[in-house]
PDB file of N, CA and C in Angstrom:
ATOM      1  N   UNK A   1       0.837  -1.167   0.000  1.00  0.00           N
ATOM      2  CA  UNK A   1       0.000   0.000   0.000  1.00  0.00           C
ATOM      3  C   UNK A   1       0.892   1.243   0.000  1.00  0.00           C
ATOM      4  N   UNK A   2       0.640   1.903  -1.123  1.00  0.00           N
ATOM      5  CA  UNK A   2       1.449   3.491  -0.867  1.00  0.00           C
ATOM      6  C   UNK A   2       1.283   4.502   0.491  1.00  0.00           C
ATOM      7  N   UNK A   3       2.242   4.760   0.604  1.00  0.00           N
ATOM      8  CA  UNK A   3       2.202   5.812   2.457  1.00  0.00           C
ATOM      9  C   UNK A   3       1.585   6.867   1.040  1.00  0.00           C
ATOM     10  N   UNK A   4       0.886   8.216   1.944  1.00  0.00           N
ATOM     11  CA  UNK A   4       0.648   9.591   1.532  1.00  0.00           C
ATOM     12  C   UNK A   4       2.048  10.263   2.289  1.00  0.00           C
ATOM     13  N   UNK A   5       1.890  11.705   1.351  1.00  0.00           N
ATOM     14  CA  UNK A   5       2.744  12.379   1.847  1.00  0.00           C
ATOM     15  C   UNK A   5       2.174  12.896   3.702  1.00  0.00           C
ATOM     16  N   UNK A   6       3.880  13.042   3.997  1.00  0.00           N
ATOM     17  CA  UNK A   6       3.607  13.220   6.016  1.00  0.00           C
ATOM     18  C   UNK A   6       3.293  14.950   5.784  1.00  0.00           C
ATOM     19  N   UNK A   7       2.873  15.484   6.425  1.00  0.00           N
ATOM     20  CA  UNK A   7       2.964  16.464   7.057  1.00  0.00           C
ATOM     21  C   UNK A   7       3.659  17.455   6.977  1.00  0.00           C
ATOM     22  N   UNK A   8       4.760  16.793   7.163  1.00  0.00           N
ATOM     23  CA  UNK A   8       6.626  17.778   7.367  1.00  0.00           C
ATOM     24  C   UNK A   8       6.757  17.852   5.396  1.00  0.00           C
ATOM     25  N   UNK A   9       6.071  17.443   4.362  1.00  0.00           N
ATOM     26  CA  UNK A   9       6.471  17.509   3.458  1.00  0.00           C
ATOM     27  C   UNK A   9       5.734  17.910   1.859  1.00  0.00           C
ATOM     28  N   UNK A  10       4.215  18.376   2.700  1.00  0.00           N
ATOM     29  CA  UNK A  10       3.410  19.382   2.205  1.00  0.00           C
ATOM     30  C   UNK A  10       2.616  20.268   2.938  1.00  0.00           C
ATOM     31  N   UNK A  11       2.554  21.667   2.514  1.00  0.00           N
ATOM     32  CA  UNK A  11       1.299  22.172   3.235  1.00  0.00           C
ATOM     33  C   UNK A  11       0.171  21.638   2.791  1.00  0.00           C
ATOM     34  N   UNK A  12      -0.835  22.434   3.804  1.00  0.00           N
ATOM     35  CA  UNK A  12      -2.123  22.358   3.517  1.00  0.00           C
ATOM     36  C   UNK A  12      -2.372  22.819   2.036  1.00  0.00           C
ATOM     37  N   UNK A  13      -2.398  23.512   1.288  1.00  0.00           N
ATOM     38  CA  UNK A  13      -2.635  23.805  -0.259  1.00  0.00           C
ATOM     39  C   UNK A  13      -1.712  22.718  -0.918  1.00  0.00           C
ATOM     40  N   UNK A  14      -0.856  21.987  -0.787  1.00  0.00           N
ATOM     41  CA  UNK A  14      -0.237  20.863  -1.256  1.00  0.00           C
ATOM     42  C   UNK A  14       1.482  20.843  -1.838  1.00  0.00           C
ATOM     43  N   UNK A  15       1.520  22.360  -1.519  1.00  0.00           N
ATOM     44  CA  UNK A  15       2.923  22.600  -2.158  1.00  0.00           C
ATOM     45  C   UNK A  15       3.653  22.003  -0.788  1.00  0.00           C
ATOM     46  N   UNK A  16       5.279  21.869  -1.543  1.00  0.00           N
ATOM     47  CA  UNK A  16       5.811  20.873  -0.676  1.00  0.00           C
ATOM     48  C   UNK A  16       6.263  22.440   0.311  1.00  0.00           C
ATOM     49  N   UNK A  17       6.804  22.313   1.245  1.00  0.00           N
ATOM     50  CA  UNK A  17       7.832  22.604   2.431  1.00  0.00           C
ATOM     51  C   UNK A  17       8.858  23.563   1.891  1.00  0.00           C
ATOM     52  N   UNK A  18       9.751  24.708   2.024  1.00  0.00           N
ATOM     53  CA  UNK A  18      10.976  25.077   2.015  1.00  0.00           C
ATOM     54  C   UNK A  18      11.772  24.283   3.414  1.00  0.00           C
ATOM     55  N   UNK A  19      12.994  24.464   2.472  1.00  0.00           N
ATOM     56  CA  UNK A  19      14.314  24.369   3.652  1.00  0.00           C
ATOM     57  C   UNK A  19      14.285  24.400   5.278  1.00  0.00           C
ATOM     58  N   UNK A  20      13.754  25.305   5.400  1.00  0.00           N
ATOM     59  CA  UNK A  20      13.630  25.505   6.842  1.00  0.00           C
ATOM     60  C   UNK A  20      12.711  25.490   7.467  1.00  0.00           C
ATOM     61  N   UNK A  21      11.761  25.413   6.580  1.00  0.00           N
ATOM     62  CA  UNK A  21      10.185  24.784   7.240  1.00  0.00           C
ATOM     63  C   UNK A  21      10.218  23.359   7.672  1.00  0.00           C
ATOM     64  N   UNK A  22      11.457  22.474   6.878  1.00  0.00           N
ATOM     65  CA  UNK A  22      10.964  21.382   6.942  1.00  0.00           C
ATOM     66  C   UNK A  22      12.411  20.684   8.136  1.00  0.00           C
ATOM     67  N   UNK A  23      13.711  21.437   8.182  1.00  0.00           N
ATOM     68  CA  UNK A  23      14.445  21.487   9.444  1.00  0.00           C
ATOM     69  C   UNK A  23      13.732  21.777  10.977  1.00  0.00           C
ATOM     70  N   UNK A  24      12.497  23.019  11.074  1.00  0.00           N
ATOM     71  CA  UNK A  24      12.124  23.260  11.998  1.00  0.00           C
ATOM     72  C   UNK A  24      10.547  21.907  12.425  1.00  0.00           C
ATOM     73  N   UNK A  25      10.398  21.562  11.246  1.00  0.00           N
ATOM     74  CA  UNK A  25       9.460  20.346  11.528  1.00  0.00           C
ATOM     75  C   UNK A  25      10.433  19.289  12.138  1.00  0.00           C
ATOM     76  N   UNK A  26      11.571  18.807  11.576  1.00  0.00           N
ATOM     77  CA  UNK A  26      12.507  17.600  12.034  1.00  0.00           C
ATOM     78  C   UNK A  26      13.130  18.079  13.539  1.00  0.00           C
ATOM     79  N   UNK A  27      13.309  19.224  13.844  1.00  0.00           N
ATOM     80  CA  UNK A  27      13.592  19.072  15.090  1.00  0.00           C
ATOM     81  C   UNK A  27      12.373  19.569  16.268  1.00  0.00           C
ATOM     82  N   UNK A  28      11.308  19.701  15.702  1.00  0.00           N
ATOM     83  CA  UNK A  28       9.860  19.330  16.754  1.00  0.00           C
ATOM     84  C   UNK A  28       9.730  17.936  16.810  1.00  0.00           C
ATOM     85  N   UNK A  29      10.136  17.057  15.969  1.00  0.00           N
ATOM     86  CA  UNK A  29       9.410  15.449  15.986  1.00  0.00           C
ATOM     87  C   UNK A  29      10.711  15.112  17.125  1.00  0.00           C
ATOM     88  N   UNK A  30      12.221  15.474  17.059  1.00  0.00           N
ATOM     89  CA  UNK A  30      13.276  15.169  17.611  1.00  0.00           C
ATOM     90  C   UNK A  30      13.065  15.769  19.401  1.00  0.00           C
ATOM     91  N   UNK A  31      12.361  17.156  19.419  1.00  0.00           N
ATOM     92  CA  UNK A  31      12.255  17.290  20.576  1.00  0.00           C
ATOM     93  C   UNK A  31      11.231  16.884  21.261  1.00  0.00           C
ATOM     94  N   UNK A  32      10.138  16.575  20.384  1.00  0.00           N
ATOM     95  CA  UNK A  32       8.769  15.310  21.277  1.00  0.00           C
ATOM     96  C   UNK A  32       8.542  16.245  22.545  1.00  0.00           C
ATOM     97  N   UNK A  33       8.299  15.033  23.116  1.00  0.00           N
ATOM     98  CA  UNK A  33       8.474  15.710  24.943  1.00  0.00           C
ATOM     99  C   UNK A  33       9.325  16.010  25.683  1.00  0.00           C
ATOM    100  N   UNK A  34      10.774  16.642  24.803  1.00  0.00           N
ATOM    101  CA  UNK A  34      11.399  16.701  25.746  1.00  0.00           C
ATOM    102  C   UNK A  34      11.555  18.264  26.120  1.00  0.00           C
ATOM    103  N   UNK A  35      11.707  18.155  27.441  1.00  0.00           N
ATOM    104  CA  UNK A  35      11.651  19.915  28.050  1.00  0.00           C
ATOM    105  C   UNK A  35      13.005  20.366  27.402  1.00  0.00           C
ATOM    106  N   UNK A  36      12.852  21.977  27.132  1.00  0.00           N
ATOM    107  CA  UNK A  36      13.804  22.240  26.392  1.00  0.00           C
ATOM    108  C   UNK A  36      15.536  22.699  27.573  1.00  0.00           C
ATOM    109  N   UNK A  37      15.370  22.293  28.767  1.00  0.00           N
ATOM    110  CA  UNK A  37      16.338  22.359  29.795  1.00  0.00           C
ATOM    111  C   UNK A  37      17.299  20.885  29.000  1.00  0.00           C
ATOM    112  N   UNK A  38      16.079  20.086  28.809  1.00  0.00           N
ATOM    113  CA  UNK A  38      17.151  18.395  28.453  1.00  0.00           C
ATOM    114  C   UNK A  38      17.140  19.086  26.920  1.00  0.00           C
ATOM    115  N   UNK A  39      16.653  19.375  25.885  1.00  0.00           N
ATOM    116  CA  UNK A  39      16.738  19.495  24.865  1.00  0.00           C
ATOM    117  C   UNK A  39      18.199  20.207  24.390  1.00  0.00           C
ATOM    118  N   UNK A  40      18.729  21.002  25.447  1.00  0.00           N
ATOM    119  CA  UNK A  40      20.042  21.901  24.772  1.00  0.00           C
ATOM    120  C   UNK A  40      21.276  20.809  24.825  1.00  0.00           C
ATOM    121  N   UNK A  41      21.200  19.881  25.590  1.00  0.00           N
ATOM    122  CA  UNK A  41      22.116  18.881  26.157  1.00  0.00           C
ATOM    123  C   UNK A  41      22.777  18.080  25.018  1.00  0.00           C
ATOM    124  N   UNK A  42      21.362  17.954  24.117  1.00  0.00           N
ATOM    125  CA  UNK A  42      21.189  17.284  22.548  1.00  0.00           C
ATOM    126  C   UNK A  42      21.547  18.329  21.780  1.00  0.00           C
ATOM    127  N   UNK A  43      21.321  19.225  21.810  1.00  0.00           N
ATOM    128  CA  UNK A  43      21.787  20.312  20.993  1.00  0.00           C
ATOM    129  C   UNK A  43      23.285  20.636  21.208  1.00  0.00           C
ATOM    130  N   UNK A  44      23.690  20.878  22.242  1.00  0.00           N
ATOM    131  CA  UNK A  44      24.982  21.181  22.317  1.00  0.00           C
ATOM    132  C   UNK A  44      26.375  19.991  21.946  1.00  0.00           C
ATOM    133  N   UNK A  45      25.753  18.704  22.116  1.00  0.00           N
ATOM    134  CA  UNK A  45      26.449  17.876  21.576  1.00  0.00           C
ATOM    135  C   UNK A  45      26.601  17.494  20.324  1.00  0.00           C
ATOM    136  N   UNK A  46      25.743  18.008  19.616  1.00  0.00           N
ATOM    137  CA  UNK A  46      25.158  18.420  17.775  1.00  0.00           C
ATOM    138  C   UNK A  46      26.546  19.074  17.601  1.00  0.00           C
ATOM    139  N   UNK A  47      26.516  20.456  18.172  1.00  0.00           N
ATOM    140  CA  UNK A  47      27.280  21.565  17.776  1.00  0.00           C
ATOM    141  C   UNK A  47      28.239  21.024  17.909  1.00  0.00           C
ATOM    142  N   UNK A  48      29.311  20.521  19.105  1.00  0.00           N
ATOM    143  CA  UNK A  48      30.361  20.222  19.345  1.00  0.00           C
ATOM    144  C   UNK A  48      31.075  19.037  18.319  1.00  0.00           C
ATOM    145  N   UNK A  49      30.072  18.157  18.346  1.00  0.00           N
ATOM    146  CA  UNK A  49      30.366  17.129  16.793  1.00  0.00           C
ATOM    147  C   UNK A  49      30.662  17.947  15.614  1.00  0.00           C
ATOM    148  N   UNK A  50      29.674  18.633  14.957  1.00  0.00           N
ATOM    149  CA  UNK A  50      30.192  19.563  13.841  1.00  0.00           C
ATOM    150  C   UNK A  50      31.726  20.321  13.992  1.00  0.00           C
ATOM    151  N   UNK A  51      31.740  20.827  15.212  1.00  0.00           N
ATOM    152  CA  UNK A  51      32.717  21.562  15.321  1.00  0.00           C
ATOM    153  C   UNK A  51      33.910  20.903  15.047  1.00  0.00           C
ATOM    154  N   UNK A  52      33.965  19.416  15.922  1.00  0.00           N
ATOM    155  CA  UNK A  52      35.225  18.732  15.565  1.00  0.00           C
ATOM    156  C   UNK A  52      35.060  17.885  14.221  1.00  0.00           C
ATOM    157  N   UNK A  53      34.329  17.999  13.511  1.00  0.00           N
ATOM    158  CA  UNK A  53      33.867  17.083  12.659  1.00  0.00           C
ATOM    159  C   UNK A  53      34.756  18.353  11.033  1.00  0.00           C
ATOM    160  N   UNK A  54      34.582  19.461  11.396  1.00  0.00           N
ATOM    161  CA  UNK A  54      35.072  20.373  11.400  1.00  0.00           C
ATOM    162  C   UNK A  54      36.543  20.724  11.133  1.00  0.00           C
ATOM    163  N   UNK A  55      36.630  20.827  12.175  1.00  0.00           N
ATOM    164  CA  UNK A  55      38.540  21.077  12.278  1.00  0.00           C
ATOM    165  C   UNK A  55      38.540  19.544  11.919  1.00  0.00           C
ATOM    166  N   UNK A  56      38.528  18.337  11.842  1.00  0.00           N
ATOM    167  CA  UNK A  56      39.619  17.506  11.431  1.00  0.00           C
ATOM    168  C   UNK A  56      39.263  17.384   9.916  1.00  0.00           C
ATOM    169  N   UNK A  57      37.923  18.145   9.519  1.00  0.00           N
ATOM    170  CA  UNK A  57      38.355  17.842   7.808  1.00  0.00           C
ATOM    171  C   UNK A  57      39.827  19.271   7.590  1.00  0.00           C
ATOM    172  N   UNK A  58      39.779  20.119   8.104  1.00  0.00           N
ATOM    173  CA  UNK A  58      40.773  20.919   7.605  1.00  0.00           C
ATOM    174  C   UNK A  58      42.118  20.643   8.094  1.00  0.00           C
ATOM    175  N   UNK A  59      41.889  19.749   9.054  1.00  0.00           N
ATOM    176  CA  UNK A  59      43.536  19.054   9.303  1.00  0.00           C
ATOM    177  C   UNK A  59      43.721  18.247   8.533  1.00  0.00           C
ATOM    178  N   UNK A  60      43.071  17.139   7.866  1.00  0.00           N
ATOM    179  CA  UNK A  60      43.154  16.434   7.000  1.00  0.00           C
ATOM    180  C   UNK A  60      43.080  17.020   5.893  1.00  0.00           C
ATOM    181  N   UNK A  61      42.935  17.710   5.429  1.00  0.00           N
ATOM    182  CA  UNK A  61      42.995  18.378   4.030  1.00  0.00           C
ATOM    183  C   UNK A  61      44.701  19.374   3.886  1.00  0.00           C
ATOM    184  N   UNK A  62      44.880  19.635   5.267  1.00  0.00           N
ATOM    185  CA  UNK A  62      46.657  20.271   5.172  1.00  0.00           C
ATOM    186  C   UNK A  62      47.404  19.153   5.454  1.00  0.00           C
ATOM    187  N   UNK A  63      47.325  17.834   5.860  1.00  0.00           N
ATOM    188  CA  UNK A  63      48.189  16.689   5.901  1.00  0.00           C
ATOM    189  C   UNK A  63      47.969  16.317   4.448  1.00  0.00           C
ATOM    190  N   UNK A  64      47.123  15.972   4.004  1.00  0.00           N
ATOM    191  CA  UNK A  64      47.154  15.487   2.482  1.00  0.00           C
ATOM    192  C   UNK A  64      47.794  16.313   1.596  1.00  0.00           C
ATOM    193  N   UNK A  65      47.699  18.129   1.683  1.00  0.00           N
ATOM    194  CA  UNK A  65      48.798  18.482   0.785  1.00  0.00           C
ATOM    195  C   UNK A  65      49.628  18.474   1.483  1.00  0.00           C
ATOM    196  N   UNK A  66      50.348  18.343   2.048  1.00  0.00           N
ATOM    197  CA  UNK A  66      52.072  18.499   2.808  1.00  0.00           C
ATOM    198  C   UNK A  66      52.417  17.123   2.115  1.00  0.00           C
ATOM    199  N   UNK A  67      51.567  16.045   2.415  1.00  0.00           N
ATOM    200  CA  UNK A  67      52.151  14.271   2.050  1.00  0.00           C
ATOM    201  C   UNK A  67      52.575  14.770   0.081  1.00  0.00           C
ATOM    202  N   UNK A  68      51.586  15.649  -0.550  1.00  0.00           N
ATOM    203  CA  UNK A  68      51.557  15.850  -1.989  1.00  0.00           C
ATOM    204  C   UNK A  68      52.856  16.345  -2.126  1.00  0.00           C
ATOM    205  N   UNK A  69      53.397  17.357  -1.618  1.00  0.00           N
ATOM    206  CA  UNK A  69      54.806  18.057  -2.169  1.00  0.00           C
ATOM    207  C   UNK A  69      55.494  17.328  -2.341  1.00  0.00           C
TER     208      UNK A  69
END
């Protein structure tokens, strides 16, 4: 049986979602019930991943040219 489209991926008139309509839908389903005191806890460990996720692509990208010369 075919699913219909969810929610998070049309409005009501049927057009789909922008960008950030449909980020701010994914993190209401992500925060559920949770009070937003526990919610930053998840959030801040988001950020901190990116961050190092981050610096080691640009360390790895100056070890790979140094290995090139």
């Amino acid at each position: 049986m075919a699913r219909g489209k969810s929610k998070t991926e049309i409005k009501s008139n049927g057009a789909p979602l922008g960008f950030e309509a449909t980020l701010w839908a994914a993190a209401d389903k992500l925060r559920n019930n949770m009070d937003a005191a526990e919610y930053k806890h998840v959030v801040l460990g988001l950020i901190l991943h990116k961050h190092i996720s981050d610096a080691f692509e640009k360390m790895q990208e100056q070890l790979f040219k140094e290995c090139i010369k």
